[in-house]
PDB file of N, CA and C in Angstrom:
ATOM      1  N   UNK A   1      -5.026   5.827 -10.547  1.00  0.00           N
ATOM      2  CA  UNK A   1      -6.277   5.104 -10.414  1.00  0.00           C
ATOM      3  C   UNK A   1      -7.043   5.706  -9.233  1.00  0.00           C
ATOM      4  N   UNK A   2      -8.151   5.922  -9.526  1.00  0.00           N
ATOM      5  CA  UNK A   2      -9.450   6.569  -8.386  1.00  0.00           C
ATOM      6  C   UNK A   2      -9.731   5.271  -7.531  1.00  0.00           C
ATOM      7  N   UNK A   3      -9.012   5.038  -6.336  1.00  0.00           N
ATOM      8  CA  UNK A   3      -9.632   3.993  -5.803  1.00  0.00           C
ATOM      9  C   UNK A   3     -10.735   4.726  -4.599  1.00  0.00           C
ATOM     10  N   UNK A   4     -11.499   4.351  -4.725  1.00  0.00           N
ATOM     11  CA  UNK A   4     -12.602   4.680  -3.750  1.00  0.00           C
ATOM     12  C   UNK A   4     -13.543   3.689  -2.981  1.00  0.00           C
ATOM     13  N   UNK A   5     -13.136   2.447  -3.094  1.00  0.00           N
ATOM     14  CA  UNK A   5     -13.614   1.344  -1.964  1.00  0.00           C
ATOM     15  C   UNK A   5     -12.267   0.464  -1.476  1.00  0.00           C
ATOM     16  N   UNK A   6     -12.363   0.140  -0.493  1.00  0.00           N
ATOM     17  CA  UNK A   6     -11.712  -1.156  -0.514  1.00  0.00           C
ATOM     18  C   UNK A   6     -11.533  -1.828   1.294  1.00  0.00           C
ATOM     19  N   UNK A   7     -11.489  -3.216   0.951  1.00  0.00           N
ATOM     20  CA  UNK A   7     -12.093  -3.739   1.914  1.00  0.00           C
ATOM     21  C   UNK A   7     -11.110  -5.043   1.973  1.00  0.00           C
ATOM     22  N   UNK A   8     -10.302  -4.653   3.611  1.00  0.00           N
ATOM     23  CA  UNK A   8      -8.992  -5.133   3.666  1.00  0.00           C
ATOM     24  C   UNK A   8      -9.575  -6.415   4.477  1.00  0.00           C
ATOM     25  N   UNK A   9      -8.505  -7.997   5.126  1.00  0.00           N
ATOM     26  CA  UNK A   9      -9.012  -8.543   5.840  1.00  0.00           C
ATOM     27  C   UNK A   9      -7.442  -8.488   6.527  1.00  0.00           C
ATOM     28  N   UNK A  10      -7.844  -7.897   8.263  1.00  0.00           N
ATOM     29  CA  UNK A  10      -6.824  -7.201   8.859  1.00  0.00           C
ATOM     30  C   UNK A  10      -6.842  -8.427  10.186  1.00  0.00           C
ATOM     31  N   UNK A  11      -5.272  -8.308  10.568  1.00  0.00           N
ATOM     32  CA  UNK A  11      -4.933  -9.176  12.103  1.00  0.00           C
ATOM     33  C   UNK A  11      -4.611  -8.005  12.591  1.00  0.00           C
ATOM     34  N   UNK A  12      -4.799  -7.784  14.124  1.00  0.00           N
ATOM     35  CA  UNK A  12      -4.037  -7.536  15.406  1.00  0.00           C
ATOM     36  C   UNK A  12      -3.657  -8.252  16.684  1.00  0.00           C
ATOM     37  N   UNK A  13      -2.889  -7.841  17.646  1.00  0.00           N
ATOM     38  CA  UNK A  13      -2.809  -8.697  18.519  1.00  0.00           C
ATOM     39  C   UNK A  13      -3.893  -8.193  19.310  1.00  0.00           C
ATOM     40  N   UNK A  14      -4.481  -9.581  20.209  1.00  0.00           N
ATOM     41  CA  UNK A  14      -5.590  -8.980  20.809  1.00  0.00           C
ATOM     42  C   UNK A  14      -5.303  -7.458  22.451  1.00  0.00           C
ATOM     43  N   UNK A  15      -3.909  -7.790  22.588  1.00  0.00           N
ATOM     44  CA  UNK A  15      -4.236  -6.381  23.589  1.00  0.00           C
ATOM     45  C   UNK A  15      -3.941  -5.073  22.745  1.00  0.00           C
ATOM     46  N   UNK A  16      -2.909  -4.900  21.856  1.00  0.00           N
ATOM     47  CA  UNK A  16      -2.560  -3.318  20.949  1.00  0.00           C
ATOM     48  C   UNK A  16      -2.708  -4.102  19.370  1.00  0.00           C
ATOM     49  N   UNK A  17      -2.691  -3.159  18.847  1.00  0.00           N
ATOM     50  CA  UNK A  17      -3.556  -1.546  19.409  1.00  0.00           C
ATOM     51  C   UNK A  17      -4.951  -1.522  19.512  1.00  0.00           C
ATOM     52  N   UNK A  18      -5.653  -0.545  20.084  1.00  0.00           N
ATOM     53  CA  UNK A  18      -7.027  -0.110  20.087  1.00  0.00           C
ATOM     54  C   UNK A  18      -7.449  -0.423  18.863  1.00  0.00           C
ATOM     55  N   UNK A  19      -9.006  -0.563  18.658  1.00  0.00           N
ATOM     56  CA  UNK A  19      -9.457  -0.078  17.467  1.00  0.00           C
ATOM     57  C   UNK A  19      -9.378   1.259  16.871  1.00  0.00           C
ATOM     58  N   UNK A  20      -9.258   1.949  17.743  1.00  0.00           N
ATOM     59  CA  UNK A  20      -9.448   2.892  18.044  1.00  0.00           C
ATOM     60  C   UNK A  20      -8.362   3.901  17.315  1.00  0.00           C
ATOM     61  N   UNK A  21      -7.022   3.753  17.671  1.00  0.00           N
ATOM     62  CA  UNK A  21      -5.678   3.471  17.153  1.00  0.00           C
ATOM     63  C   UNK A  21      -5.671   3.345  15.668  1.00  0.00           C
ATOM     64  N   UNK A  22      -6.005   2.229  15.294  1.00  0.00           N
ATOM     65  CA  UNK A  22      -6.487   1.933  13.480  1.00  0.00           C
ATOM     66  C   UNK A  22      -7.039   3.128  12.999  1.00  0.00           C
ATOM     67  N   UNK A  23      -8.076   3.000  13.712  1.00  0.00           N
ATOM     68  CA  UNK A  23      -9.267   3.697  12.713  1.00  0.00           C
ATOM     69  C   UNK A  23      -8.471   5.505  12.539  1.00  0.00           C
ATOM     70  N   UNK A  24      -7.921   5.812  13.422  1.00  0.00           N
ATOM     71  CA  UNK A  24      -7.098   7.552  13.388  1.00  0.00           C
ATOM     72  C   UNK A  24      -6.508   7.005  12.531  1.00  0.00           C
ATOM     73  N   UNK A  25      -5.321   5.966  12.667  1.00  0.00           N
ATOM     74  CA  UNK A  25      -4.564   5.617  11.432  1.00  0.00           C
ATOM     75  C   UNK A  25      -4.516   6.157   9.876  1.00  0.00           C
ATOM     76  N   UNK A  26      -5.859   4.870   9.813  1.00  0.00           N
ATOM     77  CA  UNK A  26      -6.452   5.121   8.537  1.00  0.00           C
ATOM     78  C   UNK A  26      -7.495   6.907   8.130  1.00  0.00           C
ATOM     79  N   UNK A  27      -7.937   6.954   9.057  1.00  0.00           N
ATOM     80  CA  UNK A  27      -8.162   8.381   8.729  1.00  0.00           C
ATOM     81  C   UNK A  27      -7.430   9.769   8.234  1.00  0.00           C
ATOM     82  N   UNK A  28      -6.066   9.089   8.777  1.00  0.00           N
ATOM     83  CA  UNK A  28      -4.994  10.125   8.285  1.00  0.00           C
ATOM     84  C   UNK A  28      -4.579  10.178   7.343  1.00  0.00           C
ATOM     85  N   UNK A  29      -5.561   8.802   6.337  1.00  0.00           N
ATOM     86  CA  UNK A  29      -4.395   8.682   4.778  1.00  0.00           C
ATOM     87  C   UNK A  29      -5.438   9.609   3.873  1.00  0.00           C
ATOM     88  N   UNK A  30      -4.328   9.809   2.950  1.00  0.00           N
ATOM     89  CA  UNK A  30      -5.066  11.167   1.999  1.00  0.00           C
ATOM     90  C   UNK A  30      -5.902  10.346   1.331  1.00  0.00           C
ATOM     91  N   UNK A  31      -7.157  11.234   1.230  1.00  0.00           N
ATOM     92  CA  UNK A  31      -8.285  10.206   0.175  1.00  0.00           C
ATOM     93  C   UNK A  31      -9.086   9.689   0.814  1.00  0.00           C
ATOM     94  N   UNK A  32      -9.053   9.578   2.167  1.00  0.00           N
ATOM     95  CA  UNK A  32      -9.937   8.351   3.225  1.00  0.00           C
ATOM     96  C   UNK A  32     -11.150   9.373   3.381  1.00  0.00           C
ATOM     97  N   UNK A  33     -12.520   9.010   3.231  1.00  0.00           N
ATOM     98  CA  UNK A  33     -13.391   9.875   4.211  1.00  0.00           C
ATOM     99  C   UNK A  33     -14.577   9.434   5.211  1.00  0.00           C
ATOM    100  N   UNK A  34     -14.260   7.739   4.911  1.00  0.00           N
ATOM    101  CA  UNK A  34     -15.292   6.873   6.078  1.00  0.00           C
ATOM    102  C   UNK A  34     -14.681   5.395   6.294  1.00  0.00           C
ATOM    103  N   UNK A  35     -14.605   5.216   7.215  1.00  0.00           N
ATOM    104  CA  UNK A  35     -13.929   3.611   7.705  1.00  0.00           C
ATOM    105  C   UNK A  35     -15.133   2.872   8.317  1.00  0.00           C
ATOM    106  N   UNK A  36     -15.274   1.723   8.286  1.00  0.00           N
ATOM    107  CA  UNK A  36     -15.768   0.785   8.955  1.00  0.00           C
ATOM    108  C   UNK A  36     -15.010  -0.276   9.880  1.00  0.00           C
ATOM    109  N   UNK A  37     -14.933  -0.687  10.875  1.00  0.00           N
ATOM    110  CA  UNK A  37     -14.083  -1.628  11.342  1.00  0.00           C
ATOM    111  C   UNK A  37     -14.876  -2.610  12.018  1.00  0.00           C
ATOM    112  N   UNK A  38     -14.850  -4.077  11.815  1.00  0.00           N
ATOM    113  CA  UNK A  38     -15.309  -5.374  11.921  1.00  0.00           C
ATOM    114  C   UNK A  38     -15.094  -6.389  12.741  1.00  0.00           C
ATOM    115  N   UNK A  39     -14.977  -6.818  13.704  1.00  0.00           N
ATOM    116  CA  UNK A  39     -14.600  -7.940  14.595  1.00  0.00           C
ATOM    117  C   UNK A  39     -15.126  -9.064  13.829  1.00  0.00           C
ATOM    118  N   UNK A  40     -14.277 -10.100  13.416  1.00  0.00           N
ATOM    119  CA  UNK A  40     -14.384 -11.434  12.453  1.00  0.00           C
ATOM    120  C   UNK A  40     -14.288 -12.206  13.043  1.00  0.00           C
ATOM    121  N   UNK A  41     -13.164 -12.531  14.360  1.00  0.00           N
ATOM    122  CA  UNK A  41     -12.965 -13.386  14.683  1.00  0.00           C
ATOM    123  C   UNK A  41     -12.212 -12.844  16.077  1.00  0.00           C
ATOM    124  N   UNK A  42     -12.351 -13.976  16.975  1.00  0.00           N
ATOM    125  CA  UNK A  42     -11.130 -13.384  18.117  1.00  0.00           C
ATOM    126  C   UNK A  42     -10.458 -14.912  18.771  1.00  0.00           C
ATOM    127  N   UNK A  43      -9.331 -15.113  19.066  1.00  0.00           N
ATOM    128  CA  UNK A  43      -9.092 -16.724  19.441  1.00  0.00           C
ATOM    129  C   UNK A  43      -7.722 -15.890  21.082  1.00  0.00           C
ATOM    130  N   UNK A  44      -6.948 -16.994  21.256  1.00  0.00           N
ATOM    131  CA  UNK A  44      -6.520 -16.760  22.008  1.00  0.00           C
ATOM    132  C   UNK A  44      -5.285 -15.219  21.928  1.00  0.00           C
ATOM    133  N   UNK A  45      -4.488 -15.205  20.654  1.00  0.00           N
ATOM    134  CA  UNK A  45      -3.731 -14.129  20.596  1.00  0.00           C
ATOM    135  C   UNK A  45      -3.768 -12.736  19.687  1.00  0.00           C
ATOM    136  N   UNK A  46      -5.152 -13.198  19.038  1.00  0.00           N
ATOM    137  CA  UNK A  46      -4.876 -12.813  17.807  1.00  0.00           C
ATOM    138  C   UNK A  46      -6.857 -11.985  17.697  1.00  0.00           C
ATOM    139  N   UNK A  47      -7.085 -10.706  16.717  1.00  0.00           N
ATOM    140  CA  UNK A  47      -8.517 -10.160  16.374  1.00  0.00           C
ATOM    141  C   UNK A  47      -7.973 -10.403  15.294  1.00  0.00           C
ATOM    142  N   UNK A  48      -9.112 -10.803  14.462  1.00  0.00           N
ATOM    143  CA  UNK A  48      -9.375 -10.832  13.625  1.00  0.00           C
ATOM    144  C   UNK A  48     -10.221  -9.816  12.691  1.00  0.00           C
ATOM    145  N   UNK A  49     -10.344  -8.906  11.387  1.00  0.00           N
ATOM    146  CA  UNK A  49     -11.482  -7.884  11.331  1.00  0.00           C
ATOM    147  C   UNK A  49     -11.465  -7.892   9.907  1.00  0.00           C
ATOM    148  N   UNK A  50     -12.226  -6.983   9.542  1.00  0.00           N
ATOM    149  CA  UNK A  50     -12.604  -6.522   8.045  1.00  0.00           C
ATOM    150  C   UNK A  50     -12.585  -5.316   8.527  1.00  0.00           C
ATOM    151  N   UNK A  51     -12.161  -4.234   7.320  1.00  0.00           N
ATOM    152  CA  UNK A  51     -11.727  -3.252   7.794  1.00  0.00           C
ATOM    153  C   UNK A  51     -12.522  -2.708   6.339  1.00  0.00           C
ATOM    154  N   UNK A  52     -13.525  -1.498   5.652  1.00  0.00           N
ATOM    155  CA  UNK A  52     -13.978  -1.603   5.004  1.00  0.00           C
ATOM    156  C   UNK A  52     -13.694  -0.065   4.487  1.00  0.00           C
ATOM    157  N   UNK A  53     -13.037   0.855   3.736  1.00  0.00           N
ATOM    158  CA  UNK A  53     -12.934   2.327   3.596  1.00  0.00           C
ATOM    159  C   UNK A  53     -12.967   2.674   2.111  1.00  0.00           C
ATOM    160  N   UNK A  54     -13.772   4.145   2.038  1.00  0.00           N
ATOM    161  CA  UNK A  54     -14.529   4.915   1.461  1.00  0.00           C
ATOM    162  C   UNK A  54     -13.902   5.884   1.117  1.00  0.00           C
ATOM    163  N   UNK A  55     -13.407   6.335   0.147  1.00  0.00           N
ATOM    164  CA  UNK A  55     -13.341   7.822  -0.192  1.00  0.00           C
ATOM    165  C   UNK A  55     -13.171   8.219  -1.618  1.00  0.00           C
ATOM    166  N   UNK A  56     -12.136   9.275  -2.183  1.00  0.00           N
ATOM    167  CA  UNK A  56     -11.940   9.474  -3.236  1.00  0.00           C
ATOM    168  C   UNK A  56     -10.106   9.298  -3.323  1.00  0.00           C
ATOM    169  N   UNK A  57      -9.853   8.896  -4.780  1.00  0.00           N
ATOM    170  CA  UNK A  57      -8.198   8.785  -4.706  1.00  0.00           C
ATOM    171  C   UNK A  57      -7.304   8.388  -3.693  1.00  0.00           C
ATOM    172  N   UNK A  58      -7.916   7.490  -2.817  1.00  0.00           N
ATOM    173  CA  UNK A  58      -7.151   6.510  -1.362  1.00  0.00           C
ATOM    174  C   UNK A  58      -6.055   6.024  -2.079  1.00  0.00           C
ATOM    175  N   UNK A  59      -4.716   6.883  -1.284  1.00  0.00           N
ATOM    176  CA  UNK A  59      -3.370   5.814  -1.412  1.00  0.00           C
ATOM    177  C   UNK A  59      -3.612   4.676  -0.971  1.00  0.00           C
ATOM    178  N   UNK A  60      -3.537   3.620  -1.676  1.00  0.00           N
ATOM    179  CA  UNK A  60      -3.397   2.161  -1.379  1.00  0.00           C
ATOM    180  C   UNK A  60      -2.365   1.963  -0.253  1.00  0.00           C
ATOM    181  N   UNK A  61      -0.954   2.243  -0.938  1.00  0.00           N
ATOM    182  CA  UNK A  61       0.520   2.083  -0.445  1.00  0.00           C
ATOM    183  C   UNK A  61       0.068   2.707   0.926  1.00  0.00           C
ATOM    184  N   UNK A  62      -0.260   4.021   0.942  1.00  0.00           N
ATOM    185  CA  UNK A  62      -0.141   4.554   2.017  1.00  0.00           C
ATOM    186  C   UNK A  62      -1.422   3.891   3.645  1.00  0.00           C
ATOM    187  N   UNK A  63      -1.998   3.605   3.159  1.00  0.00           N
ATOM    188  CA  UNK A  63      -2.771   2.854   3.685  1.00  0.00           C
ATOM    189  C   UNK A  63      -2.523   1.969   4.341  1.00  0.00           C
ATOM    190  N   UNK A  64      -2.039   0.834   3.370  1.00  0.00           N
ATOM    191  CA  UNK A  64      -1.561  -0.441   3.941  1.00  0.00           C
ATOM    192  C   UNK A  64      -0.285   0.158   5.345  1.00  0.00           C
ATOM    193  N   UNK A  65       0.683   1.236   4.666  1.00  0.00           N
ATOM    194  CA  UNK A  65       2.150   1.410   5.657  1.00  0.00           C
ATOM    195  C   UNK A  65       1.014   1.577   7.176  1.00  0.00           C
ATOM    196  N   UNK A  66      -0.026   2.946   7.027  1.00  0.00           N
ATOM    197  CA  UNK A  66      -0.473   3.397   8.405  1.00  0.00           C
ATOM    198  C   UNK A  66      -1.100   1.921   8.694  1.00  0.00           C
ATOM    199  N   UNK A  67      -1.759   1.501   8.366  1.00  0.00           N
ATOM    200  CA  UNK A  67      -2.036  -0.160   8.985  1.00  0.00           C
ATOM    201  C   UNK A  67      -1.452  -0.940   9.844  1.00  0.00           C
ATOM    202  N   UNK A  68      -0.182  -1.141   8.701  1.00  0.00           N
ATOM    203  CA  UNK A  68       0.841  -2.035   9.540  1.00  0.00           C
ATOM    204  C   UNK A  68       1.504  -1.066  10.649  1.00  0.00           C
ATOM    205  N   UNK A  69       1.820   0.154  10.414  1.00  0.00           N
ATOM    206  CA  UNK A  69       1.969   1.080  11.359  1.00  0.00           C
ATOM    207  C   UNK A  69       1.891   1.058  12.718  1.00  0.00           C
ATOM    208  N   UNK A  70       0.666   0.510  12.620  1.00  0.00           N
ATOM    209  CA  UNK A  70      -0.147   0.174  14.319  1.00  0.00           C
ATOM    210  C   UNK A  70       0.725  -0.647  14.654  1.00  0.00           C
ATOM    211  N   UNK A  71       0.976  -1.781  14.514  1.00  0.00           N
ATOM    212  CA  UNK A  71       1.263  -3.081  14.126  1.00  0.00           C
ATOM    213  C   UNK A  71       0.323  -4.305  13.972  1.00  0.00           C
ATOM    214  N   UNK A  72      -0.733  -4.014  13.127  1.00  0.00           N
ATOM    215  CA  UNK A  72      -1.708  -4.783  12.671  1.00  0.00           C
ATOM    216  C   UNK A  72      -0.904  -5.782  11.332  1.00  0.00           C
ATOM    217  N   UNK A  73      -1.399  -6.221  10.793  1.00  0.00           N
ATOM    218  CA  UNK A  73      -1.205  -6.862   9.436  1.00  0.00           C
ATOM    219  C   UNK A  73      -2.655  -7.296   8.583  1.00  0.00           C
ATOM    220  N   UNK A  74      -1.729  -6.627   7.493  1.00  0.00           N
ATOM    221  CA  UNK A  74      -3.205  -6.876   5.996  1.00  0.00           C
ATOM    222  C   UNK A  74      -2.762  -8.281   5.345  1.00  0.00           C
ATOM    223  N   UNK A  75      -3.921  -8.848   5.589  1.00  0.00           N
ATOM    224  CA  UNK A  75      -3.882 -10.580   4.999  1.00  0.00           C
ATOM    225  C   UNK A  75      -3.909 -10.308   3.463  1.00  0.00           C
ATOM    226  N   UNK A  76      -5.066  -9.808   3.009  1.00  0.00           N
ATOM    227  CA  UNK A  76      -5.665  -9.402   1.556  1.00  0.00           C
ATOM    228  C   UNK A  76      -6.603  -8.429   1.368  1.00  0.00           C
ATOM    229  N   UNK A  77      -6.684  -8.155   0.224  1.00  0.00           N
ATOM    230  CA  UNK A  77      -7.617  -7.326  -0.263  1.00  0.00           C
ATOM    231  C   UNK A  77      -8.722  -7.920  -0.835  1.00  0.00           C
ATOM    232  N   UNK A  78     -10.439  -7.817  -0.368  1.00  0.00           N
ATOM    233  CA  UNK A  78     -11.207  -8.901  -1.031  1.00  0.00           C
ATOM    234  C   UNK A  78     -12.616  -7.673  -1.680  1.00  0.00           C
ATOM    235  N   UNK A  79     -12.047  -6.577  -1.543  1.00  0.00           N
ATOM    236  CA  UNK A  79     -13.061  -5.868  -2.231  1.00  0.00           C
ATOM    237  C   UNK A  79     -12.015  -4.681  -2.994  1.00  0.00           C
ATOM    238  N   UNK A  80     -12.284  -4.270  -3.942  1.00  0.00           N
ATOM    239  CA  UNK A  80     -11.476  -2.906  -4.521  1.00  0.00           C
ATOM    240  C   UNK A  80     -12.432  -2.124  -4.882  1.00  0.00           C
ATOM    241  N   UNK A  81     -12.681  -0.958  -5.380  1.00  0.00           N
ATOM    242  CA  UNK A  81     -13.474  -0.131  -5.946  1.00  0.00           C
ATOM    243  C   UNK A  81     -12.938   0.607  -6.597  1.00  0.00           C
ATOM    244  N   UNK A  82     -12.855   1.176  -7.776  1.00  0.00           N
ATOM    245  CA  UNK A  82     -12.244   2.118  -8.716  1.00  0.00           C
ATOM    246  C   UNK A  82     -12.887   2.831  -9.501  1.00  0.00           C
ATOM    247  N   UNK A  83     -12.391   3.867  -9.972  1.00  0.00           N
ATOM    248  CA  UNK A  83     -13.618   4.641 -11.099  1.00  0.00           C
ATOM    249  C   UNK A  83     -14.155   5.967 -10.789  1.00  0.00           C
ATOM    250  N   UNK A  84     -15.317   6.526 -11.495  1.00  0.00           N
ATOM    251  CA  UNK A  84     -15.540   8.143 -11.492  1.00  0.00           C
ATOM    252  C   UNK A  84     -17.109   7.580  -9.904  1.00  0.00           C
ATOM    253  N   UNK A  85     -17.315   6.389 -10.246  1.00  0.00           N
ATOM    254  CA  UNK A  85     -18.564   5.847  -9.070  1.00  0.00           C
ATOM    255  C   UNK A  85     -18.467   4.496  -8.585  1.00  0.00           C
ATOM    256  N   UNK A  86     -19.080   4.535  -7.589  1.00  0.00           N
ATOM    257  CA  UNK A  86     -19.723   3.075  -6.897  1.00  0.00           C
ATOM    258  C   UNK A  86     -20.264   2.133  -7.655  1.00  0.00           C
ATOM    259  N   UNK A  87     -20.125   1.212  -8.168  1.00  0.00           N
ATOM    260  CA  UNK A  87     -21.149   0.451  -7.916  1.00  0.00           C
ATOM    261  C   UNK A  87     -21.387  -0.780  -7.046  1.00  0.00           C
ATOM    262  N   UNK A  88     -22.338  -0.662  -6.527  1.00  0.00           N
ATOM    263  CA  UNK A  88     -22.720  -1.800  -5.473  1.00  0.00           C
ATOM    264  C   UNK A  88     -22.728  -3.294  -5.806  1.00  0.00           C
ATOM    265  N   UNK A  89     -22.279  -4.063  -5.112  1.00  0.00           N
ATOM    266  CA  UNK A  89     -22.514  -6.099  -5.681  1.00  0.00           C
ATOM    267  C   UNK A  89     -24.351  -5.636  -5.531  1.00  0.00           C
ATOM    268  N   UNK A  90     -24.667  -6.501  -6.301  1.00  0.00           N
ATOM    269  CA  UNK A  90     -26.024  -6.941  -7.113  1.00  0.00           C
ATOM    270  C   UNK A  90     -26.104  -8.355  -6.970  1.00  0.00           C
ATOM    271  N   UNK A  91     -26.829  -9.006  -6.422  1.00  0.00           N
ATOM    272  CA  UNK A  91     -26.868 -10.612  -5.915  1.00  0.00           C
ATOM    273  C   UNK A  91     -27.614 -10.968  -7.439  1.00  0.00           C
ATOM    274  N   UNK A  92     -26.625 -12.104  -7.796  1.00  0.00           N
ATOM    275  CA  UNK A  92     -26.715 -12.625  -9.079  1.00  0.00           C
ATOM    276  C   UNK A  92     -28.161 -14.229  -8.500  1.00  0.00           C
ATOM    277  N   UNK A  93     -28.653 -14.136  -9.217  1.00  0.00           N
ATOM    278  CA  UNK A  93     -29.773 -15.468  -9.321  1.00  0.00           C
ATOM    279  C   UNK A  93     -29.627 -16.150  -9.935  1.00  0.00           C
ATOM    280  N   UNK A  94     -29.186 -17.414  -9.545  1.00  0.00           N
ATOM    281  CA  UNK A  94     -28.686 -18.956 -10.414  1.00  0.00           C
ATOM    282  C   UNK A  94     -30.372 -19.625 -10.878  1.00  0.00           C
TER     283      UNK A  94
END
């Protein structure tokens, strides 16, 4: 499967790792060729983020391992993308 979006909702602890840290992470997985990273939330121990990446044929598996890698954790997956293209959400009118 061509996955080429997908848009994780990620924990870290708030002192490690960097964002910074992640984002090489994920850059290192085969298939990756643009990341976004999100501050969602922040409370006493814990960031909260959306983590949003772009490319062609992204290992999933491999993805998620460099993730947790850091020692972050992936809650869910709330966007996927698959296929030969993009297509963008289109705001539906009730």
């Amino acid at each position: 499967m061509d996955i080429r979006r997908v848009v994780l909702d990620v924990d870290k602890a708030l002192a490690r790792p960097q964002l910074t840290e992640i984002a090489a992470a994920i850059e290192a997985v085969s298939g990756v060729q643009a990341l976004n990273i999100t501050v969602t939330e922040i409370d006493i121990e814990t960031v909260g983020m959306e983590i949003t990446i772009e490319g062609e044929l992204i290992e999933y598996e491999a993805l998620v391992r460099a993730i947790e890698g850091t020692g972050s954790v992936v809650h869910s997956v709330d966007e996927l993308a698959t296929g030969s293209r993009l297509i963008e959400n289109v705001e539906r009118q009730r």
